[in-house]
N, C-alpha and C. Protein backbone atom coordinates (compact mmCIF):
# COMPACT_ATOMS: atom_id res chain seq x y z
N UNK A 1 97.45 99.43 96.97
CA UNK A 1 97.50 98.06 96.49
C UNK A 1 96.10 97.66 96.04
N UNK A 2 96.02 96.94 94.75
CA UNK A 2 94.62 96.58 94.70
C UNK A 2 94.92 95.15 94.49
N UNK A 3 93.42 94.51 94.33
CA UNK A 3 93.22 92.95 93.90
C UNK A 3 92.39 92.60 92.56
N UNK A 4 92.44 91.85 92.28
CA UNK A 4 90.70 91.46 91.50
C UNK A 4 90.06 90.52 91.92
N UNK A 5 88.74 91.25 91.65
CA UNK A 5 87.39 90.51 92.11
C UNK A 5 86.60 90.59 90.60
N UNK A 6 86.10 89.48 90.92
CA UNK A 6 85.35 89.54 89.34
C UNK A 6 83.82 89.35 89.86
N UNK A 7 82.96 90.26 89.39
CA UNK A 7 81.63 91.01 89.32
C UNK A 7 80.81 90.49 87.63
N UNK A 8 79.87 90.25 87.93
CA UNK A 8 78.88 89.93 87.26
C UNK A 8 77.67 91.33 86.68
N UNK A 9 77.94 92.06 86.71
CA UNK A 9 76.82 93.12 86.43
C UNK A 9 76.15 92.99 85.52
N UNK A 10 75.28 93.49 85.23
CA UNK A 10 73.93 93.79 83.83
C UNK A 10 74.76 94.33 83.12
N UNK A 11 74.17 93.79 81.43
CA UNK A 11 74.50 94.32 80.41
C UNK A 11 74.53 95.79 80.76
N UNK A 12 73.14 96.64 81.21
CA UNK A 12 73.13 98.06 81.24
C UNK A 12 73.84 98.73 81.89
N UNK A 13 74.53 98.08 82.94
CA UNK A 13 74.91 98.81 84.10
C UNK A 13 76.29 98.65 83.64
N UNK A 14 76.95 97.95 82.69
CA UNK A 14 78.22 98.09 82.24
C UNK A 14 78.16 98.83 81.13
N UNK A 15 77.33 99.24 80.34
CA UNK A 15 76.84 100.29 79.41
C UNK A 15 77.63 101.55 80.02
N UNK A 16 76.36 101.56 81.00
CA UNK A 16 76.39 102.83 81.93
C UNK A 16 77.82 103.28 82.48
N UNK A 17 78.51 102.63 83.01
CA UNK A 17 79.80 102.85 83.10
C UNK A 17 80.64 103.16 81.91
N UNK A 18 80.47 102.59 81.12
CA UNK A 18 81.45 102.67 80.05
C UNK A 18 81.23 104.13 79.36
N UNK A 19 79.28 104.43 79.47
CA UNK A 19 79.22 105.87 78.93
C UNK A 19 79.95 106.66 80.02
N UNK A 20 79.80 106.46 81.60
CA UNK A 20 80.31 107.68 81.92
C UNK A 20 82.02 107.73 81.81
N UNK A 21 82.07 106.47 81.84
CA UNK A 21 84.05 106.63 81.91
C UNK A 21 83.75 107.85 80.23
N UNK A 22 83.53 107.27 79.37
CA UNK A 22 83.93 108.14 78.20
C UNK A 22 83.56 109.45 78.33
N UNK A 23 82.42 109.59 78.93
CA UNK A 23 81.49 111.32 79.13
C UNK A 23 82.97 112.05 79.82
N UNK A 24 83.68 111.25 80.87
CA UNK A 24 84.40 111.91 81.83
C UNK A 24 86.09 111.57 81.75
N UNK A 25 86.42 110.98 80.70
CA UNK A 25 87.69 110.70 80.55
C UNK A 25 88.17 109.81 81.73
N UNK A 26 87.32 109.44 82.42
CA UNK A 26 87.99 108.33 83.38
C UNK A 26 88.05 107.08 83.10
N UNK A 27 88.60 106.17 83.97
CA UNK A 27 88.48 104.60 83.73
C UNK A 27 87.33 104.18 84.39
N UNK A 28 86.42 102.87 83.63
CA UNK A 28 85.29 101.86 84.19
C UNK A 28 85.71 101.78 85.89
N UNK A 29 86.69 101.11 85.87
CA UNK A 29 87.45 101.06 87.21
C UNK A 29 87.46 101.63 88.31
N UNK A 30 87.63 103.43 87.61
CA UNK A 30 87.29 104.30 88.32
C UNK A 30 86.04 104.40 89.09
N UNK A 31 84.95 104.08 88.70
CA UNK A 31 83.80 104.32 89.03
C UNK A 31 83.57 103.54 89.69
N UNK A 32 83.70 102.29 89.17
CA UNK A 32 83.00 101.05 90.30
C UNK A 32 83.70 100.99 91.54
N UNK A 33 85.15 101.15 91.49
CA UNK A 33 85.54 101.41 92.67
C UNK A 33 84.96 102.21 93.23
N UNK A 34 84.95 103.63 93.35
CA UNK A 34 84.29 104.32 94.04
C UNK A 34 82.75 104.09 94.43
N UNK A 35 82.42 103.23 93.54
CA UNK A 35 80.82 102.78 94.01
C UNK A 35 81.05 101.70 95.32
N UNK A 36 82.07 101.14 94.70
CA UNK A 36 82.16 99.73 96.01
C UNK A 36 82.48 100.56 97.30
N UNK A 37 83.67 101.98 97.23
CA UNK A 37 83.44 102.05 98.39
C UNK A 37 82.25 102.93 99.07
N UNK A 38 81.79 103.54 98.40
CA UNK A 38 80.46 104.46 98.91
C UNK A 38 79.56 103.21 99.35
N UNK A 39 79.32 102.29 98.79
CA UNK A 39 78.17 101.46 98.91
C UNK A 39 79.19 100.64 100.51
N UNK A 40 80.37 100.25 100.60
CA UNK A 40 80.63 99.34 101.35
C UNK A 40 80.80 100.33 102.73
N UNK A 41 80.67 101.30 102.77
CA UNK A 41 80.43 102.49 103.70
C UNK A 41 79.04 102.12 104.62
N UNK A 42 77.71 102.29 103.47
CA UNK A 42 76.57 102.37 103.94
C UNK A 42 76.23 101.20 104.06
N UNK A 43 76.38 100.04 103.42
CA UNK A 43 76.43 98.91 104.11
C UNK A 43 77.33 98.31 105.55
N UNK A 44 77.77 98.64 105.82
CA UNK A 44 78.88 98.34 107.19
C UNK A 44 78.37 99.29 108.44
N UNK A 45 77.88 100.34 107.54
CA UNK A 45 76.97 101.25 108.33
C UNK A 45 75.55 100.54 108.93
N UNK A 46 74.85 100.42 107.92
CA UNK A 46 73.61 99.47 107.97
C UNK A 46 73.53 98.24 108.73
N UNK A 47 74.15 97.42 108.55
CA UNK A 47 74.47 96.07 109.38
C UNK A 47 74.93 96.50 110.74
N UNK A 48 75.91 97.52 110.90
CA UNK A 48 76.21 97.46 112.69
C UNK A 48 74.96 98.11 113.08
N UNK A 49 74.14 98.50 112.63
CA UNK A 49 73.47 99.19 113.33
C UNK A 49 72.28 97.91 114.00
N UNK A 50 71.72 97.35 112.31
CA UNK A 50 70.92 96.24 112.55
C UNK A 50 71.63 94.94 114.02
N UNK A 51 72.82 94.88 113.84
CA UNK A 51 73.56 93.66 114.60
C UNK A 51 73.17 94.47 116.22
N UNK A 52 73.64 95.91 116.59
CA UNK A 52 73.31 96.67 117.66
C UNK A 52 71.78 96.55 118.41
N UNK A 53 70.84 96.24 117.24
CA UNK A 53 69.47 96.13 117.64
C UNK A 53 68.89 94.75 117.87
N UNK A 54 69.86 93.84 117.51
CA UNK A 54 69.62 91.98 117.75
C UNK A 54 70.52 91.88 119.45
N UNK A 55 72.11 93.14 119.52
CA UNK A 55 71.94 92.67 120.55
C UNK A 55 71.13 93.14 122.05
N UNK A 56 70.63 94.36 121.49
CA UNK A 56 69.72 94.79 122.18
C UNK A 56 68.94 93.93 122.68
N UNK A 57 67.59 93.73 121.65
CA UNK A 57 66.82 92.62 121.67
C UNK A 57 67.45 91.26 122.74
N UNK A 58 68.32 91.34 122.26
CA UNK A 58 68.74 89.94 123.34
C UNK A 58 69.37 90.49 124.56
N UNK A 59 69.52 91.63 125.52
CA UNK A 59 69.56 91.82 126.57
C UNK A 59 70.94 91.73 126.73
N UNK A 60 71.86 92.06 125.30
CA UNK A 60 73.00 92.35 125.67
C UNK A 60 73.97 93.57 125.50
N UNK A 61 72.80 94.17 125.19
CA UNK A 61 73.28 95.95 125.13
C UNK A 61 72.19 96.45 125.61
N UNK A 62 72.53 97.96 126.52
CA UNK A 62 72.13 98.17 127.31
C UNK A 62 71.84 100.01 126.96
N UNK A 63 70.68 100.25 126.89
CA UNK A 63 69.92 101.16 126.29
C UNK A 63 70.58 102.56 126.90
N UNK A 64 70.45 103.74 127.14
CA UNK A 64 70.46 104.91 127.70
C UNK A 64 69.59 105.57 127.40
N UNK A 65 69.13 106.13 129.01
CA UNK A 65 68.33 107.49 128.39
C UNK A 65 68.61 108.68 128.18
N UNK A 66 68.22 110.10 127.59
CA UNK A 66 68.97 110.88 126.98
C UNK A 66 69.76 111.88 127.94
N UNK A 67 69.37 111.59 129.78
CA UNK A 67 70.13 112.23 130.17
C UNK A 67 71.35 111.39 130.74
N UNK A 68 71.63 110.06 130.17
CA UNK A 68 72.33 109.24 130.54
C UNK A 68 73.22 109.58 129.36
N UNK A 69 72.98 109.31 128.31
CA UNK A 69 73.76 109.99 127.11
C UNK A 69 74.44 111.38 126.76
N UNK A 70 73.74 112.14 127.45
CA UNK A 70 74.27 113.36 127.47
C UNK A 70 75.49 113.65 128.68
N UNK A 71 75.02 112.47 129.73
CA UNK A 71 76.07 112.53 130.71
C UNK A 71 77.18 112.09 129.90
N UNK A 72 77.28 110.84 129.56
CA UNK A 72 78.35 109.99 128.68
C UNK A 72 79.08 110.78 127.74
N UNK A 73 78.50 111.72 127.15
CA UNK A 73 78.84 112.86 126.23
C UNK A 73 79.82 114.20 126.99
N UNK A 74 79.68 114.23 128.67
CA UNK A 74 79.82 115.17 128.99
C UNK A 74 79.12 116.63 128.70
N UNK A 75 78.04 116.63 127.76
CA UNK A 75 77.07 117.54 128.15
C UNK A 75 76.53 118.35 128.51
């Protein structure tokens, strides 16, 4: 199922798509999707990690050391 979202990009960067859809016989579509999800990967990635280290910082996650981790791991 998809939706639309409407995106604002640079003149170039819709260039750029449009050369590779043609270089590759694919659709514009094609690509940006796959960009949104590679990028919405490493972003979701990025942020839990950052959010993990605020709640650290605030004394609400609770650190291990590596033979505490390795226990947790079974090890």
């Amino acid at each position: 199922m998809t939706a639309t979202m409407t995106v604002r990009p640079s003149q170039e960067i819709q260039d750029r798509y449009a050369a590779l859809a043609r270089a590759t016989g694919r659709s514009r579509s094609f690509y940006v999707n796959k960009a949104l999800e590679d990028s919405i990967d490493e972003l979701e990635e990025v942020y839990g990690v950052l959010h993990d280290l605020e709640e650290y910082r605030a004394g609400r996650l609770k650190a291990l050391s590596a033979d505490e981790a390795r226990a947790a791991c079974g090890l």
